[in-house]
Protein backbone atom coordinates (compact mmCIF):
# COMPACT_ATOMS: atom_id res chain seq x y z
CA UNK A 1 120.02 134.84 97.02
CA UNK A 2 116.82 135.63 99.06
CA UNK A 3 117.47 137.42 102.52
CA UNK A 4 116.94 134.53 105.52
CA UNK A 5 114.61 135.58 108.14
CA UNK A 6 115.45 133.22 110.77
CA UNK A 7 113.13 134.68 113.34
CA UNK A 8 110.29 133.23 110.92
CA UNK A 9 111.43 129.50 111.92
CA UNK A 10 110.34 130.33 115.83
CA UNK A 11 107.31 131.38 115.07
CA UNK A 12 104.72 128.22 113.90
CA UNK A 13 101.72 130.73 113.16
CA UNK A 14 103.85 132.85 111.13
CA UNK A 15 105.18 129.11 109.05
CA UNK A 16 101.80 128.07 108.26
CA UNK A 17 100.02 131.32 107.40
CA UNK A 18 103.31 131.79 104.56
CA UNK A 19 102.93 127.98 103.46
CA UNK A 20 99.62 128.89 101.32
CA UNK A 21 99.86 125.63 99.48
CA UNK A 22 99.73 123.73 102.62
CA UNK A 23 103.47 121.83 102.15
CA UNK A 24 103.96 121.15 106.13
CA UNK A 25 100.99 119.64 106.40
CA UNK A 26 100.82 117.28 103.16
CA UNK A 27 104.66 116.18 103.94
CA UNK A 28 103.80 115.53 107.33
CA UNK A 29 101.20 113.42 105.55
CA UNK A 30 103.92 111.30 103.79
CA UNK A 31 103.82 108.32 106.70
CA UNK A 32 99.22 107.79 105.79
CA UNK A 33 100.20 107.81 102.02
CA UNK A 34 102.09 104.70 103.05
CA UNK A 35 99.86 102.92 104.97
CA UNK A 36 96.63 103.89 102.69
CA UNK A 37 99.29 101.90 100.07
CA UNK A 38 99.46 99.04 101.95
CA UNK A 39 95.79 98.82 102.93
CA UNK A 40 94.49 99.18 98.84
CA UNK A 41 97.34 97.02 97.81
CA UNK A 42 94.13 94.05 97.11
CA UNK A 43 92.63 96.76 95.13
CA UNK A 44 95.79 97.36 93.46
CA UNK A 45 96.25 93.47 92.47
CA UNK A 46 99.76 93.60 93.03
CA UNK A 47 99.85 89.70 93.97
CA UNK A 48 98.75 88.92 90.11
CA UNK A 49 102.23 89.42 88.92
CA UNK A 50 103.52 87.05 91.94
CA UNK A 51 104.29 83.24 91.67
CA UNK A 52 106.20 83.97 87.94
CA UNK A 53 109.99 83.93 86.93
CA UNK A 54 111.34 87.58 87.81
CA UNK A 55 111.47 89.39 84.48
CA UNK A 56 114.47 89.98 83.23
CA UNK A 57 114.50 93.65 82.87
CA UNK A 58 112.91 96.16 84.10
CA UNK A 59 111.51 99.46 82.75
CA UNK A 60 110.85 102.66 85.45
CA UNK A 61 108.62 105.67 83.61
CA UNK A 62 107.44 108.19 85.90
CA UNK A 63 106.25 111.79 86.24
CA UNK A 64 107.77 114.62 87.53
CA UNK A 65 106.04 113.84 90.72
CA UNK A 66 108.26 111.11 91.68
CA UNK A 67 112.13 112.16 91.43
CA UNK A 68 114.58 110.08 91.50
CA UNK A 69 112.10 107.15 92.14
CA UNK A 70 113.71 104.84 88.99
CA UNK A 71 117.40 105.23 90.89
CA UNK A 72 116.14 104.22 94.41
CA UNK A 73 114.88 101.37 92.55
CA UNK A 74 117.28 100.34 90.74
CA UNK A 75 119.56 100.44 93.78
CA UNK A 76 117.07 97.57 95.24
CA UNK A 77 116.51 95.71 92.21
CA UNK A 78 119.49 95.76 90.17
CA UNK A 79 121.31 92.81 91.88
CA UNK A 80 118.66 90.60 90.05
CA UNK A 81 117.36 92.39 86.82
CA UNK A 82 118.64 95.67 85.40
CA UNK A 83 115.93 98.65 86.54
CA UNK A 84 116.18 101.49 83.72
CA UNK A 85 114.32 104.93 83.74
CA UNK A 86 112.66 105.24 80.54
CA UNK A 87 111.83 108.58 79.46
CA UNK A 88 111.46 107.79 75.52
CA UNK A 89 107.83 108.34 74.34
CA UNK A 90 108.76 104.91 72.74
CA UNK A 91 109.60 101.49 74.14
CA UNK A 92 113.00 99.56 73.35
CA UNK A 93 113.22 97.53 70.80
CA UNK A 94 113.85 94.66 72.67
CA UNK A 95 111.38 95.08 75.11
CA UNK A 96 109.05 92.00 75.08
CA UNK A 97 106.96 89.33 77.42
CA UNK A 98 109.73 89.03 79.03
CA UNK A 99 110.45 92.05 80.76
CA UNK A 100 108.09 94.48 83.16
CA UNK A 101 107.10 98.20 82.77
CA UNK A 102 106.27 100.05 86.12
CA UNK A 103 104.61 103.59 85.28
CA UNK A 104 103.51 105.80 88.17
CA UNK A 105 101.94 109.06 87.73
CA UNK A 106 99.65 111.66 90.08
CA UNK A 107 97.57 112.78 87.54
CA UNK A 108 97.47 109.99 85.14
CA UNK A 109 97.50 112.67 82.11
CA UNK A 110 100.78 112.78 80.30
CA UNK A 111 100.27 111.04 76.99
CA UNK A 112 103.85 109.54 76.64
CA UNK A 113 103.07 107.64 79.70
CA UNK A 114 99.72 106.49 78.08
CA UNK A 115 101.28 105.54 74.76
CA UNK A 116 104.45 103.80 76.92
CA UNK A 117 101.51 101.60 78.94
CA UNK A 118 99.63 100.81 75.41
CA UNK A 119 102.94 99.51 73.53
CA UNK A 120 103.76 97.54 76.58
CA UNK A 121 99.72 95.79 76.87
CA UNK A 122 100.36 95.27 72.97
CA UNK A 123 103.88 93.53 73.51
CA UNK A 124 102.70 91.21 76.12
CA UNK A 125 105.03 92.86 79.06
CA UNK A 126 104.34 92.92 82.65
CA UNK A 127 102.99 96.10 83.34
CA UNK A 128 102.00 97.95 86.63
CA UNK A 129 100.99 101.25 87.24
CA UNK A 130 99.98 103.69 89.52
CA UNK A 131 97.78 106.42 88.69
CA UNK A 132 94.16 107.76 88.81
CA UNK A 133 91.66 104.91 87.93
CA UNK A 134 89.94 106.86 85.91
CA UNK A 135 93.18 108.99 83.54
CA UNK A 136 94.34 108.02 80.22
CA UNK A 137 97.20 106.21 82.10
CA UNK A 138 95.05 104.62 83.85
CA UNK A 139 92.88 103.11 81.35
CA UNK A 140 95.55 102.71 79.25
CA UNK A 141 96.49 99.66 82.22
CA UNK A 142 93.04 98.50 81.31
CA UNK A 143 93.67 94.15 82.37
CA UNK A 144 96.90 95.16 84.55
CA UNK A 145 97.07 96.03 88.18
CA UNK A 146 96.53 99.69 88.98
CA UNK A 147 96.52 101.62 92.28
CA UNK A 148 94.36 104.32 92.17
CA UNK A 149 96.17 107.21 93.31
CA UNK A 150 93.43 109.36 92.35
CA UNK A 151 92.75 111.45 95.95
CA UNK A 152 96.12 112.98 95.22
CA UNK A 153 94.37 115.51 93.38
CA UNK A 154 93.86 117.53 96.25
CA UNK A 155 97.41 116.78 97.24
CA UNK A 156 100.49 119.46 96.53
CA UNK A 157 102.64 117.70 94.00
CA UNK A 158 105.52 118.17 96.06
CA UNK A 159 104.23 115.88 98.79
CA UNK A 160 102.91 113.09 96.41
CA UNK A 161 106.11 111.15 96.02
CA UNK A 162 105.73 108.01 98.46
CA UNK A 163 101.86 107.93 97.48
CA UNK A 164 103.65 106.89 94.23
CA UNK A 165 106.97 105.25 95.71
CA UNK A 166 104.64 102.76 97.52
CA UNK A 167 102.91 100.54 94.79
CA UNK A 168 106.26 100.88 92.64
CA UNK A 169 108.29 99.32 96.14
CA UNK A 170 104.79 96.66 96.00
CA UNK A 171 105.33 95.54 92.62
CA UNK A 172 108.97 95.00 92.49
CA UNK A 173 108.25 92.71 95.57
CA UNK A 174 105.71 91.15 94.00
CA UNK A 175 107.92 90.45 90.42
CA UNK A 176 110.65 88.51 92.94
CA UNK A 177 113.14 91.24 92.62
CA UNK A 178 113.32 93.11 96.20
CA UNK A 179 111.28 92.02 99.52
CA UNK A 180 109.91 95.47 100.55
CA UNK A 181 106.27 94.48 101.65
CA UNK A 182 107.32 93.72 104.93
CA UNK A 183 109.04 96.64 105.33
CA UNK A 184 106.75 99.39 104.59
CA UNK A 185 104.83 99.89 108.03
CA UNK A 186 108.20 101.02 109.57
CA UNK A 187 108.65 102.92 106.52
CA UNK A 188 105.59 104.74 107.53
CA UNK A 189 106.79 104.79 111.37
CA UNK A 190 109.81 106.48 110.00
CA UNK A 191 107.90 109.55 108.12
CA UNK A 192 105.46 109.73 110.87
CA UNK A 193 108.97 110.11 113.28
CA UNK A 194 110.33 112.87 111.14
CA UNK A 195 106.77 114.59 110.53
CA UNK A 196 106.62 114.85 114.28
CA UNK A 197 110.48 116.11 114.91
CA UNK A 198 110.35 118.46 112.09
CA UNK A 199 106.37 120.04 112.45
CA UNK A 200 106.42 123.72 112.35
CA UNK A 201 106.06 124.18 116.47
CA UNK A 202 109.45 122.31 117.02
CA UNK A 203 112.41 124.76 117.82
CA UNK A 204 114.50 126.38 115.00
CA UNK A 205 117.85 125.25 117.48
CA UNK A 206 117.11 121.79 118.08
CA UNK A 207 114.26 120.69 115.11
CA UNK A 208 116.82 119.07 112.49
CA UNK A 209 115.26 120.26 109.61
CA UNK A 210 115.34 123.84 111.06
CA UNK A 211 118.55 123.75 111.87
CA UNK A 212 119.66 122.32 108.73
CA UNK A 213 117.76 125.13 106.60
CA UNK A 214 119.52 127.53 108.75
CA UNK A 215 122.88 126.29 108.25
CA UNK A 216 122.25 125.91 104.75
CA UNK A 217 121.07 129.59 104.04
CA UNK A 218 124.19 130.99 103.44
CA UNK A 219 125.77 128.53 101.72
CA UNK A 220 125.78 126.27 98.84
CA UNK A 221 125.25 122.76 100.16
CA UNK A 222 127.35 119.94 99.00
CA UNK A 223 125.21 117.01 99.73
CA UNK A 224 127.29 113.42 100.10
CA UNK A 225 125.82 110.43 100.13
CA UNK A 226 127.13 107.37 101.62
CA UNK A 227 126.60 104.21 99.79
CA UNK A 228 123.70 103.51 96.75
CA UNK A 229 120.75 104.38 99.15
CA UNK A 230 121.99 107.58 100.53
CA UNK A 231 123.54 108.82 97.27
CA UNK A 232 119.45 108.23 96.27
CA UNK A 233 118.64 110.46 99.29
CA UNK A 234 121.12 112.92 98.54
CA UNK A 235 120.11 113.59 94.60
CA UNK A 236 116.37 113.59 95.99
CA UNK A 237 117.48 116.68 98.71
CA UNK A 238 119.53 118.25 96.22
CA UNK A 239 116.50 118.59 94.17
CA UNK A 240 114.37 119.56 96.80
CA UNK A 241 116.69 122.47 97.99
CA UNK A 242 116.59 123.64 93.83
CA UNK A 243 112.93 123.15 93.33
CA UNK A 244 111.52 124.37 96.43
CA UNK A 245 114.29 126.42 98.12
CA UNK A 246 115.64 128.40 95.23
CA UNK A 247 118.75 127.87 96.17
CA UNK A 248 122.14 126.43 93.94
CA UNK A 249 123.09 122.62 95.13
CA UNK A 250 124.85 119.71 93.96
CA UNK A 251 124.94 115.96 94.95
CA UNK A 252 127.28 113.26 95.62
CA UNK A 253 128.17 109.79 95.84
CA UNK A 254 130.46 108.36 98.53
CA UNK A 255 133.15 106.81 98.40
CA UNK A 256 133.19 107.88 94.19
CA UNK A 257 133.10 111.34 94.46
CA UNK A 258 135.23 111.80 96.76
CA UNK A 259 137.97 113.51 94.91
CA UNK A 260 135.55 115.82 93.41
CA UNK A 261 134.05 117.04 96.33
CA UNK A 262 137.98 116.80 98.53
CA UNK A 263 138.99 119.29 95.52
CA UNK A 264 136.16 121.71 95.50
CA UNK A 265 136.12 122.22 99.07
CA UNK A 266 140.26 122.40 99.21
CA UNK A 267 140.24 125.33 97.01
CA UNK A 268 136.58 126.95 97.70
CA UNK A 269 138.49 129.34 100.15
CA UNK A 270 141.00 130.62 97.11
CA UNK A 271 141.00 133.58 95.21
CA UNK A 272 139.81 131.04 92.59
CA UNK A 273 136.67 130.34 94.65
CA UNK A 274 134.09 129.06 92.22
CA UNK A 275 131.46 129.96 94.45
CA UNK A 276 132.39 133.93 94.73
CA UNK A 277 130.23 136.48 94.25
CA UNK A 278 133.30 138.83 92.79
CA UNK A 279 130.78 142.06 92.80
CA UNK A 280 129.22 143.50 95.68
CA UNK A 281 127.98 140.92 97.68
CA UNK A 282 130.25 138.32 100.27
CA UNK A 283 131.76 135.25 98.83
CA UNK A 284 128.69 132.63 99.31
CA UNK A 285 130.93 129.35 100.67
CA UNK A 286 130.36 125.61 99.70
CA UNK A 287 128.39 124.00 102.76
CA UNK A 288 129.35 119.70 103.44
CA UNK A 289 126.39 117.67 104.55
CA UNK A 290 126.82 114.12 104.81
CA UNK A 291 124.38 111.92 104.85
CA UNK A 292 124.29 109.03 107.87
CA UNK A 293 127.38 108.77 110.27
CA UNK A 294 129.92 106.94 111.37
CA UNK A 295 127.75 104.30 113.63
CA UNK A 296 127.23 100.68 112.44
CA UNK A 297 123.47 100.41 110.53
CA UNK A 298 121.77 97.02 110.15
CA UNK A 299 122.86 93.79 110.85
CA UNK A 300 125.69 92.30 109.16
CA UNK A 301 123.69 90.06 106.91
CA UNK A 302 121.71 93.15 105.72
CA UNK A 303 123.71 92.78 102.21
CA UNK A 304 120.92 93.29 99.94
CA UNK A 305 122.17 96.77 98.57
CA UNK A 306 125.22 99.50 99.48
CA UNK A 307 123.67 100.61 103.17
CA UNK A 308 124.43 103.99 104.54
CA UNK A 309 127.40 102.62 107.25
CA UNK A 310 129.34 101.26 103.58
CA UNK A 311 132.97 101.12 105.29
CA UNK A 312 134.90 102.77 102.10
CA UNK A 313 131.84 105.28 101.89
CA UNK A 314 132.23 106.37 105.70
CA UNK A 315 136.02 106.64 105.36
CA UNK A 316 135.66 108.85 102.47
CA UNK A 317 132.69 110.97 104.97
CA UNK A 318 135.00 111.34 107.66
CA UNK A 319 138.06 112.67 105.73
CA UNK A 320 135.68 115.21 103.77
CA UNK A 321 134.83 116.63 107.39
CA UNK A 322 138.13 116.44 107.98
CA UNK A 323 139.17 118.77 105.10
CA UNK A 324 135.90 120.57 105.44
CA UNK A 325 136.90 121.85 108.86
CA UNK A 326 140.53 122.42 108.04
CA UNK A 327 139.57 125.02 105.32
CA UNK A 328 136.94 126.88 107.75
CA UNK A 329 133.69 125.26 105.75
CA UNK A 330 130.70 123.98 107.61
CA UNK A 331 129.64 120.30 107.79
CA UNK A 332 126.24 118.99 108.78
CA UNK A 333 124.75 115.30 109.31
CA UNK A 334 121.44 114.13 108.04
CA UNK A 335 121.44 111.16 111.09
CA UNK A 336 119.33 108.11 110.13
CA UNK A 337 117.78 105.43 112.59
CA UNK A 338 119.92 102.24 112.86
CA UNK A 339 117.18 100.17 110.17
CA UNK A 340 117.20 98.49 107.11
CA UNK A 341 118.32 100.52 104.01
CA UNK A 342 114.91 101.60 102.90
CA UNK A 343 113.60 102.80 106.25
CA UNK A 344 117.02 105.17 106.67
CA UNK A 345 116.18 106.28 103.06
CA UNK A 346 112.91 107.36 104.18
CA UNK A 347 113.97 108.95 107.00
CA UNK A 348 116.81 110.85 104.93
CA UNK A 349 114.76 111.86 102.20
CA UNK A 350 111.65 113.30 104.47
CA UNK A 351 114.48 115.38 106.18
CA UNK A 352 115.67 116.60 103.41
CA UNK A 353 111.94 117.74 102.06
CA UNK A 354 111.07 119.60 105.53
CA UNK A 355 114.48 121.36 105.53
CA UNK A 356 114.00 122.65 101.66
CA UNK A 357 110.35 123.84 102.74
CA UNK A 358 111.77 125.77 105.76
CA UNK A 359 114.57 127.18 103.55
CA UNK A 360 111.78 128.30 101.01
CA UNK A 361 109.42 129.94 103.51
CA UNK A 362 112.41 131.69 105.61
CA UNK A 363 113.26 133.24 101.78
CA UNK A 364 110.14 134.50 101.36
CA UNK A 365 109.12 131.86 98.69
CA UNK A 366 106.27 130.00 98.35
CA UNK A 367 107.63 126.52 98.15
CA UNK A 368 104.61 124.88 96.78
CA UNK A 369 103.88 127.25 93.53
CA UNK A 370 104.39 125.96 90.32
CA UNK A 371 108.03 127.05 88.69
CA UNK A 372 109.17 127.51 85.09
CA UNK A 373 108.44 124.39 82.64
CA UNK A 374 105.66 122.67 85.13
CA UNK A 375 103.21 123.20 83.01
CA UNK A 376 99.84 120.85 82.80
CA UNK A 377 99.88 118.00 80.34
């Protein structure tokens, strides 16, 4: 594991001259990508696929830009139609007029995705997509609605996931199947909150995502989520902390994995220590971060999906902590504002991408540069 300079989180000049590809900045963008969504969403034509029976599946194929984008939703949608992440170069078999295909990609170039769009025009499906106007995806959409994505070309990859998260949110509100258009603009608020908390010139003792790449440096984090929504937030930070912070980490869901996680950190301080570096260098300790806390979120009617303050989800938080500080292992808190579901996801997940970028640049990595198996389509 890359040596921590901690020293390098003080110092903003120092952050931004060793973030060549510009990461800070185009996260801290994440909040306009939003609100440029809802603005084009005429040009997108969203509102053709409104007014008609909610299909009765639907089918999620992105890119690698968008992670984890099919689960978060599938944890809004599912209630009403199943949401499946399709990563076959072919469609089901049962796939007809009946059902919808959402594709979203930054670059518009991977064939599968063209071929998936193409079998799903020929079959009569719903389709939407978002991707450059002008790509093979793209024109592939050729009658459907399609928001042009295409100034994310000069955007890192890395930051481009609500640029795509936003017409995908759009069109499952438009197909009857989760009401997110109203929610977006304090989705936006919410990024533009964290870009401001978490910008390079706030303090490496009080910025959370500072402090949480700091606490996480010399550990393996264990990230928990509570209920559907955080679990989403949790897989997405996990991610982040592998793809851009170079660094081991694992995700769960609360209550579920509970056990799991109880027995890993009840015996991560034995001689059987799975995390032990038996060699030269210091045993390298599992690190507990839960995501939300124990505060009521939402209003009581807010029953449209698992929320962060799930009852059985918090219990199981609470006694993790519980174990986690009998054994001697840290515990941190991603805290989320008291707002619907998808507005604390937001605010989760944007945490979690500023505190993998710190954790990158205070290694010594470059966390935008491209890493083994990105290659171009």
């Amino acid at each position: 594991m890359s040596s921590f300079q901690h020293e390098l989180l003080d110092d903003p000049q120092a952050l931004i001259q060793a973030d060549r590809g510009g990461l800070l900045r185009a996260l801290a963008g994440a909040g306009a990508q939003v609100r440029r969504g809802i603005e084009t969403a005429g040009e997108f034509g969203v509102e053709r696929l409104r007014g008609s029976e909610p299909p009765r599946a639907v089918l999620i194929a992105p890119d690698a830009a968008a992670p984890y984008l099919s689960s978060l939703l599938a944890a809004l949608a599912s209630a009403d139609a199943p949401v499946l992440d399709w990563r076959d170069p072919v469609l089901p078999r049962w796939a007809g007029p009946a059902d919808a295909l959402v594709v979203v990609s930054a670059d518009g170039r991977h064939p599968r995705l063209a071929e998936l769009v193409a079998q799903a025009d020929r079959r009569g499906m719903v389709v939407a997509v978002a991707a450059p106007v002008r790509s093979p995806v793209g024109a592939a959409a050729g009658r459907h609605p399609v928001a042009d994505v295409s100034y994310l070309a000069s955007v890192p990859p890395r930051a481009a996931w609500w640029a795509l998260a936003t017409p995908a949110l759009q069109a499952l509100d438009a197909l009857g199947l989760a009401p997110t258009a109203h929610l977006m603009a304090a989705v936006a608020d919410s990024l533009d909150g964290v870009a401001e908390t978490d910008r390079p010139d706030s303090s490496a003792y009080t910025g959370p995502a500072k402090l949480l790449a700091a606490e996480l440096a010399e550990s393996v984090p264990v990230i928990a989520g509570i209920g559907r929504g955080a679990t989403v937030a949790a897989r997405r930070f996990a991610g982040a902390v592998q793809l851009i912070g170079g660094s081991t980490a694992m995700a769960a869901a609360l209550p579920d994995d509970v056990a799991r996680i109880g027995s890993l950190l009840e015996f991560a301080t034995t001689d059987a220590d799975f995390f032990a570096d038996r060699v030269s260098e210091p045993r390298v300790r599992p690190r507990l971060v839960l995501i939300g806390d124990d505060d009521r979120y939402g209003e009581p009617q807010d029953t449209q999906w698992d929320s962060l303050g799930d009852d059985a989800g918090r219990r199981a938080g609470s006694a993790l902590a519980g174990l986690a500080a009998s054994r001697g292992i840290g515990s941190s808190r991603i805290l989320v504002p008291d707002a619907p579901p998808l507005v604390r996801f937001a605010a989760a997940s944007a945490t979690g991408d500023f505190a993998a970028t710190y954790l990158a640049l205070a290694r010594g990595i470059d966390p935008s540069a491209p890493r083994l198996g990105e290659l171009p389509h």
